[in-house]
PDB file of N, CA and C in Angstrom:
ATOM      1  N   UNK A   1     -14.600  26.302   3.529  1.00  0.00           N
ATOM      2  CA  UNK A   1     -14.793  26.004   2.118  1.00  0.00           C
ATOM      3  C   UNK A   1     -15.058  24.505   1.947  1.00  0.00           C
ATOM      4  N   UNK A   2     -15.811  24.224   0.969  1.00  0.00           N
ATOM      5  CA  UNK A   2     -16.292  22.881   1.011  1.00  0.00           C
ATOM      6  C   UNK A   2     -15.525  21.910  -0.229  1.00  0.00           C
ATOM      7  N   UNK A   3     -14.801  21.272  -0.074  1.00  0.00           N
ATOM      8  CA  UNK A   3     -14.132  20.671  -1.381  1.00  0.00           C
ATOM      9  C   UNK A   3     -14.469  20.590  -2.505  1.00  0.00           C
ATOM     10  N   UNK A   4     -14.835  20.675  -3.752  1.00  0.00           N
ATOM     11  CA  UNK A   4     -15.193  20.306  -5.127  1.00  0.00           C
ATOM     12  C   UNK A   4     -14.557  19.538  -5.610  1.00  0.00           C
ATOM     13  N   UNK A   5     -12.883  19.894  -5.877  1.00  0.00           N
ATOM     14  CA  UNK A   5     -12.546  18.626  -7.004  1.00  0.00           C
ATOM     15  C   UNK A   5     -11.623  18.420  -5.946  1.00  0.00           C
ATOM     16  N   UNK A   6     -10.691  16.873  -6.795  1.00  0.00           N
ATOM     17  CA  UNK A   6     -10.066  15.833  -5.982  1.00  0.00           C
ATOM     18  C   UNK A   6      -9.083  16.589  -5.435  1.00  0.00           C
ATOM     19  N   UNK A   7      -8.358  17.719  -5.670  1.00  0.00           N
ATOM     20  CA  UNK A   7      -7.467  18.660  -5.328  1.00  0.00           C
ATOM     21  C   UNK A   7      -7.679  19.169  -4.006  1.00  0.00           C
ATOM     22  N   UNK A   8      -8.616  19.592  -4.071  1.00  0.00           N
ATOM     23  CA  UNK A   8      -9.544  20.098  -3.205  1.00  0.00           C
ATOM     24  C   UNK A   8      -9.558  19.188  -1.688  1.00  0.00           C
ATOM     25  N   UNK A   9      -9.954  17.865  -2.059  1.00  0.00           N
ATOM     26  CA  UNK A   9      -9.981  17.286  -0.739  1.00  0.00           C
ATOM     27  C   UNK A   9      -8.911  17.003  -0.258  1.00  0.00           C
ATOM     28  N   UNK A  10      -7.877  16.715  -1.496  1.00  0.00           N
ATOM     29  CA  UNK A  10      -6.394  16.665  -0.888  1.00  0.00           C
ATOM     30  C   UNK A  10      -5.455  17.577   0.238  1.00  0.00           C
ATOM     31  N   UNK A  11      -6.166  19.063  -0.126  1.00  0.00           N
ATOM     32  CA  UNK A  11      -5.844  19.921   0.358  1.00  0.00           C
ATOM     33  C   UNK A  11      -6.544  19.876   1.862  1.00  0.00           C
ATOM     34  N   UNK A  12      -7.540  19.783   2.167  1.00  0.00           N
ATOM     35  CA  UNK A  12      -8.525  19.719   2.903  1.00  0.00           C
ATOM     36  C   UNK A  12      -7.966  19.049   3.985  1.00  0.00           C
ATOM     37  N   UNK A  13      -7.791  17.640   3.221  1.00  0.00           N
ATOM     38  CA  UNK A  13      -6.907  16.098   4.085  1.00  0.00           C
ATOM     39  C   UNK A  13      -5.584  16.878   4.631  1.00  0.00           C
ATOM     40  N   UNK A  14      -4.744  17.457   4.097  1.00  0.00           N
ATOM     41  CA  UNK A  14      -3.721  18.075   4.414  1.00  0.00           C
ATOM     42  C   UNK A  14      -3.496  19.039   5.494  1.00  0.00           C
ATOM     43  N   UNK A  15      -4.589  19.758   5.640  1.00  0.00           N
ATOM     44  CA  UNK A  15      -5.085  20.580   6.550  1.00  0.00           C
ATOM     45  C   UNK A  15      -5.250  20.345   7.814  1.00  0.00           C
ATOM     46  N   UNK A  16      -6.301  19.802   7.832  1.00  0.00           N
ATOM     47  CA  UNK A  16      -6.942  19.080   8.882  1.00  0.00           C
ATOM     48  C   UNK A  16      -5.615  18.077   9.626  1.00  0.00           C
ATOM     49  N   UNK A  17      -5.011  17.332   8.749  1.00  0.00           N
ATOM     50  CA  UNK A  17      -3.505  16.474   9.320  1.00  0.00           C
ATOM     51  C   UNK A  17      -2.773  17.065  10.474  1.00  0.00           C
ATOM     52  N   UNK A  18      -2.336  18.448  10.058  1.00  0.00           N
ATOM     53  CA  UNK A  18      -1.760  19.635  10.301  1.00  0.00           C
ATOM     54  C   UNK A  18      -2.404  19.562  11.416  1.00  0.00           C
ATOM     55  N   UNK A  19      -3.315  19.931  11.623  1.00  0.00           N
ATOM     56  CA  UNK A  19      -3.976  20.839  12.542  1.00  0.00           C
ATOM     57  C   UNK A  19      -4.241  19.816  13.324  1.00  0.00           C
ATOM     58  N   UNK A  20      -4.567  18.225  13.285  1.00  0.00           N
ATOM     59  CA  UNK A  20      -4.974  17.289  14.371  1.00  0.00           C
ATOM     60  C   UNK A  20      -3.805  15.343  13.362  1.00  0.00           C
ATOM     61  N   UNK A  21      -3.044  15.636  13.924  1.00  0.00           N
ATOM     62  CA  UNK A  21      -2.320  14.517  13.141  1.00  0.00           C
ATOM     63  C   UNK A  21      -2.745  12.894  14.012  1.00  0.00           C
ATOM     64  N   UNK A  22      -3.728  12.879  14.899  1.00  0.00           N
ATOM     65  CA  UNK A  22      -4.759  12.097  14.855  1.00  0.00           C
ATOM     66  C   UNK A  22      -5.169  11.149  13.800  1.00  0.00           C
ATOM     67  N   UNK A  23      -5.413  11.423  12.498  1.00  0.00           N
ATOM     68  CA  UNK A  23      -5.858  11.122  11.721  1.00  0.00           C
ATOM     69  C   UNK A  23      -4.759  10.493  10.688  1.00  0.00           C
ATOM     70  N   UNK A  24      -3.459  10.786  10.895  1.00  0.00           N
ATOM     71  CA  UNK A  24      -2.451  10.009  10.256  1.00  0.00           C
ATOM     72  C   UNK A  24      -2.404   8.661  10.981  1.00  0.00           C
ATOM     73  N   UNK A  25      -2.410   8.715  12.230  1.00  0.00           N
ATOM     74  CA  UNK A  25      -2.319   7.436  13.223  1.00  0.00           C
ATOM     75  C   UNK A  25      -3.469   6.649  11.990  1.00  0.00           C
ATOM     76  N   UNK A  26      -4.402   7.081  12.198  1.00  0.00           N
ATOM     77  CA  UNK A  26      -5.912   6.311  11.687  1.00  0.00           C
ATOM     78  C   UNK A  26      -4.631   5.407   9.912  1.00  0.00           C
ATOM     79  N   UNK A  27      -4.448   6.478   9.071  1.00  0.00           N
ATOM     80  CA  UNK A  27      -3.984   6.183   7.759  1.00  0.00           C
ATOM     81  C   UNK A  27      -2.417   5.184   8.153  1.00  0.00           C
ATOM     82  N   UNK A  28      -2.019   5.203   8.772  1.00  0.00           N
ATOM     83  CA  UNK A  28      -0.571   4.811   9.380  1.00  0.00           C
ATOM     84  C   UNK A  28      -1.269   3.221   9.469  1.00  0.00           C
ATOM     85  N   UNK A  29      -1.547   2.824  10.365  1.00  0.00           N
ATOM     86  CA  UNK A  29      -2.758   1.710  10.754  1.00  0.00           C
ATOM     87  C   UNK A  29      -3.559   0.675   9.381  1.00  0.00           C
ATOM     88  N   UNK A  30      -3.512   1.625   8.581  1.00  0.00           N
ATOM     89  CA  UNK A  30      -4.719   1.404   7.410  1.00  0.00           C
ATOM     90  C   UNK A  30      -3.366   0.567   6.482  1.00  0.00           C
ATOM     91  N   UNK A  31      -2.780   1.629   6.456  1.00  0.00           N
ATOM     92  CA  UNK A  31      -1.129   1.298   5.397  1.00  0.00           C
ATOM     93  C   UNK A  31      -0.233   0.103   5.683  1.00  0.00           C
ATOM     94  N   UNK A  32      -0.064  -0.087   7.429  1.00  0.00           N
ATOM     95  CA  UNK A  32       0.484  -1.379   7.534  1.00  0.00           C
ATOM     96  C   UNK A  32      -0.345  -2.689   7.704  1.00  0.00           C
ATOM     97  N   UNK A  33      -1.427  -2.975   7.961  1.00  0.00           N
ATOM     98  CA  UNK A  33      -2.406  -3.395   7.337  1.00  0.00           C
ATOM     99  C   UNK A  33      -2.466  -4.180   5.824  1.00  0.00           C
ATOM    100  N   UNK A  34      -2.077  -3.084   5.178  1.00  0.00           N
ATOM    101  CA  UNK A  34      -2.415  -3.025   3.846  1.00  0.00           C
ATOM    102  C   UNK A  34      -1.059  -3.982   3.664  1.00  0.00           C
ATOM    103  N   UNK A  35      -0.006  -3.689   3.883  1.00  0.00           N
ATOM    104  CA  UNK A  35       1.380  -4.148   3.720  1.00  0.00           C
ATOM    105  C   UNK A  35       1.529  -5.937   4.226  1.00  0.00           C
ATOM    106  N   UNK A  36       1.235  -5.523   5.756  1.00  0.00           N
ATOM    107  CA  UNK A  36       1.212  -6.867   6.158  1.00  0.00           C
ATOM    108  C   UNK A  36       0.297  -8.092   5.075  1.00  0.00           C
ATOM    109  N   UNK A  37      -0.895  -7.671   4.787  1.00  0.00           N
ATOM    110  CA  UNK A  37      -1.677  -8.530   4.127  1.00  0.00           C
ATOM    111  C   UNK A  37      -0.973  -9.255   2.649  1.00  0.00           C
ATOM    112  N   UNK A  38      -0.194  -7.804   1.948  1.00  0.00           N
ATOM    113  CA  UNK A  38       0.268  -8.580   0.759  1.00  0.00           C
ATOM    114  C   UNK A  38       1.893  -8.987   0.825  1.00  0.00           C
ATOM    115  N   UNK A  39       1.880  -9.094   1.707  1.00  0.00           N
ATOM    116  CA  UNK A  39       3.189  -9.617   2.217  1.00  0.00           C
ATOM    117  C   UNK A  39       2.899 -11.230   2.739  1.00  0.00           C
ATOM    118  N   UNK A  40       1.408 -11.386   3.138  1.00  0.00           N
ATOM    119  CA  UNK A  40       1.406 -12.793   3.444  1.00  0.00           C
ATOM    120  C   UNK A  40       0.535 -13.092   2.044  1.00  0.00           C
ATOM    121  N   UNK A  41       0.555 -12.817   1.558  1.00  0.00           N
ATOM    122  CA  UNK A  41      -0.578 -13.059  -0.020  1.00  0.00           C
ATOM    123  C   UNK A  41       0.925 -13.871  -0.726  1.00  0.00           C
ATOM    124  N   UNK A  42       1.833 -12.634  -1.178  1.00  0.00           N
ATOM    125  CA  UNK A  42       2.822 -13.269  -1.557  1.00  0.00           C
ATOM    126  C   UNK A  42       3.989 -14.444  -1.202  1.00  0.00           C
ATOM    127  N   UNK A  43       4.072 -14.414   0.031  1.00  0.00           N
ATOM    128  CA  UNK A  43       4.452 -15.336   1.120  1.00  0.00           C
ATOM    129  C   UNK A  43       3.876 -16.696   0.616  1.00  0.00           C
ATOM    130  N   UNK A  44       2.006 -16.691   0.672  1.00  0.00           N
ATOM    131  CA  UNK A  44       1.433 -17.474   0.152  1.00  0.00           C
ATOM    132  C   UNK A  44       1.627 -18.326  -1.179  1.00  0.00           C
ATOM    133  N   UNK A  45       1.989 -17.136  -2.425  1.00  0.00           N
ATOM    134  CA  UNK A  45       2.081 -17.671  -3.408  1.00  0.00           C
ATOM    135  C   UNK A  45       3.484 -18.164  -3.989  1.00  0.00           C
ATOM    136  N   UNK A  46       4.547 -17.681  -3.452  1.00  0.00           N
ATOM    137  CA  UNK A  46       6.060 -18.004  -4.031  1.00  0.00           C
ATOM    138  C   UNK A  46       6.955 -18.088  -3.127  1.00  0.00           C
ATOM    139  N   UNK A  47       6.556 -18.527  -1.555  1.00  0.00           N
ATOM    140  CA  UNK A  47       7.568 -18.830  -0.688  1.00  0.00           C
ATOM    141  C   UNK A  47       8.024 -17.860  -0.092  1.00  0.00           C
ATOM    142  N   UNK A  48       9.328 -18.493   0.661  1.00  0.00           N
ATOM    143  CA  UNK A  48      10.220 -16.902   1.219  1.00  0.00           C
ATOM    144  C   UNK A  48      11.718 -17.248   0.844  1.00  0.00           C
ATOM    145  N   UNK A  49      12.755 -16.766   1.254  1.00  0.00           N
ATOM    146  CA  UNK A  49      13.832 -16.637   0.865  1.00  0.00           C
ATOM    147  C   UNK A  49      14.204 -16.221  -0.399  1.00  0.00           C
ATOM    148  N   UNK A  50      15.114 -17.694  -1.094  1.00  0.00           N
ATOM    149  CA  UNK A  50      16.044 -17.822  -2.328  1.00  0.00           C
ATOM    150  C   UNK A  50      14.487 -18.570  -3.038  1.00  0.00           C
ATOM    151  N   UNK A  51      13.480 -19.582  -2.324  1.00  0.00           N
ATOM    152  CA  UNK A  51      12.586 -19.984  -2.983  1.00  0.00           C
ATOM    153  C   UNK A  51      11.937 -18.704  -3.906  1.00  0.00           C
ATOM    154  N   UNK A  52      11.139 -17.528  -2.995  1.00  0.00           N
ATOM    155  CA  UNK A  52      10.524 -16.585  -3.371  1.00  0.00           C
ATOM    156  C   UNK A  52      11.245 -16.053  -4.223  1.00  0.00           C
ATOM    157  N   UNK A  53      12.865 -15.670  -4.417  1.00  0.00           N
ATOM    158  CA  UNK A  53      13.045 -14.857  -5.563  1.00  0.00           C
ATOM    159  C   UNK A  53      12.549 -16.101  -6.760  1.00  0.00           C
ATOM    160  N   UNK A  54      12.815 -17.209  -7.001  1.00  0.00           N
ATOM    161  CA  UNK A  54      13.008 -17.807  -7.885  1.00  0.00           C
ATOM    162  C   UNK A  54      11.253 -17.758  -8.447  1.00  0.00           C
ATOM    163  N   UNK A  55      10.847 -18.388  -7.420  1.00  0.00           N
ATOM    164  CA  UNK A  55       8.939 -18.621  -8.114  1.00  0.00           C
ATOM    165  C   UNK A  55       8.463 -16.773  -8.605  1.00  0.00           C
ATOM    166  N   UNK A  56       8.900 -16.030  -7.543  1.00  0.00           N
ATOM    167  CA  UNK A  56       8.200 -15.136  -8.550  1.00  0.00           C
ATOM    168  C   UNK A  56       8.921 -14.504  -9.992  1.00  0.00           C
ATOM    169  N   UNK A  57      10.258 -14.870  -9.871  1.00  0.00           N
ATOM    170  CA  UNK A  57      11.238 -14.429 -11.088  1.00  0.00           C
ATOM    171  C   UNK A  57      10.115 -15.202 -12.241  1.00  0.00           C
ATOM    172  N   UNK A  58      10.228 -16.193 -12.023  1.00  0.00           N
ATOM    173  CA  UNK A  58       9.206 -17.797 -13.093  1.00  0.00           C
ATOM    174  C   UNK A  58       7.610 -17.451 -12.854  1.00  0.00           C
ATOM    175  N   UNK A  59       7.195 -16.388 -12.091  1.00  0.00           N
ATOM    176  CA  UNK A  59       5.912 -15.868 -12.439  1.00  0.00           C
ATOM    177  C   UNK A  59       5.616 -14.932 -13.189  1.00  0.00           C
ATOM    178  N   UNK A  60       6.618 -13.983 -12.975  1.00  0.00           N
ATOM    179  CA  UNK A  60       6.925 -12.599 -13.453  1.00  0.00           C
ATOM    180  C   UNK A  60       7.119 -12.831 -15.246  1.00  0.00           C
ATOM    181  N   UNK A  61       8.058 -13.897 -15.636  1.00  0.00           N
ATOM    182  CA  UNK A  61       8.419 -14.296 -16.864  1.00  0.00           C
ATOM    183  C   UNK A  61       7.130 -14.952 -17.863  1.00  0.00           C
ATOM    184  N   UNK A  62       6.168 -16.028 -16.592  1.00  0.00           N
ATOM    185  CA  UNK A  62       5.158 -16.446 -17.831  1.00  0.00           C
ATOM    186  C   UNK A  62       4.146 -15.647 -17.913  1.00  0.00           C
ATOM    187  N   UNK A  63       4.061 -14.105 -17.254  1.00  0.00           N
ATOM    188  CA  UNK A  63       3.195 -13.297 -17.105  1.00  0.00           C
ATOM    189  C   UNK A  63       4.114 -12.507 -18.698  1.00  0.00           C
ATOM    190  N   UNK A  64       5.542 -12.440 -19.130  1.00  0.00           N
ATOM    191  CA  UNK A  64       5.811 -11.774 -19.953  1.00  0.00           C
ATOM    192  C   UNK A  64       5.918 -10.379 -19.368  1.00  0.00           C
ATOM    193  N   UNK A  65       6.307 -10.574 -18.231  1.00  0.00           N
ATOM    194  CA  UNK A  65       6.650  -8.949 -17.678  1.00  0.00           C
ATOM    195  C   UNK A  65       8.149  -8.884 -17.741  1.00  0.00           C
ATOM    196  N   UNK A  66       8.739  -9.723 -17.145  1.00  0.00           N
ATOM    197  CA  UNK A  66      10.239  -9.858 -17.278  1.00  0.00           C
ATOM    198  C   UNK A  66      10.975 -11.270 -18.519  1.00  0.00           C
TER     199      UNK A  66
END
């Protein structure tokens, strides 16, 4: 069966996982990646430790989120 809607490929993706979990390695890879990068983004922008809570607490606030 050929996917149509987004459901569809989800299911598909799910399947296929199952049947060759190959392809999680691939998404596993993609995800820490993804992590590592905004982990040094933020690193970048507000420090680390007791610094980082504080700059992003004082980013978070003139953004009016907290």
């Amino acid at each position: 069966m050929k996917p149509v809607t987004d459901m569809d490929y989800v299911e598909f993706y799910a399947k296929k996982l199952k049947e060759d979990n190959r392809h999680f390695e691939q998404q596993k890879m993609l995800i820490e990646s993804q992590m590592e990068s905004s982990a040094s983004l933020f690193r970048n922008m507000f420090g680390e430790g007791e610094e980082f809570k504080e700059n992003a607490r004082g980013y978070l606030k003139k953004l009016g989120i907290i």
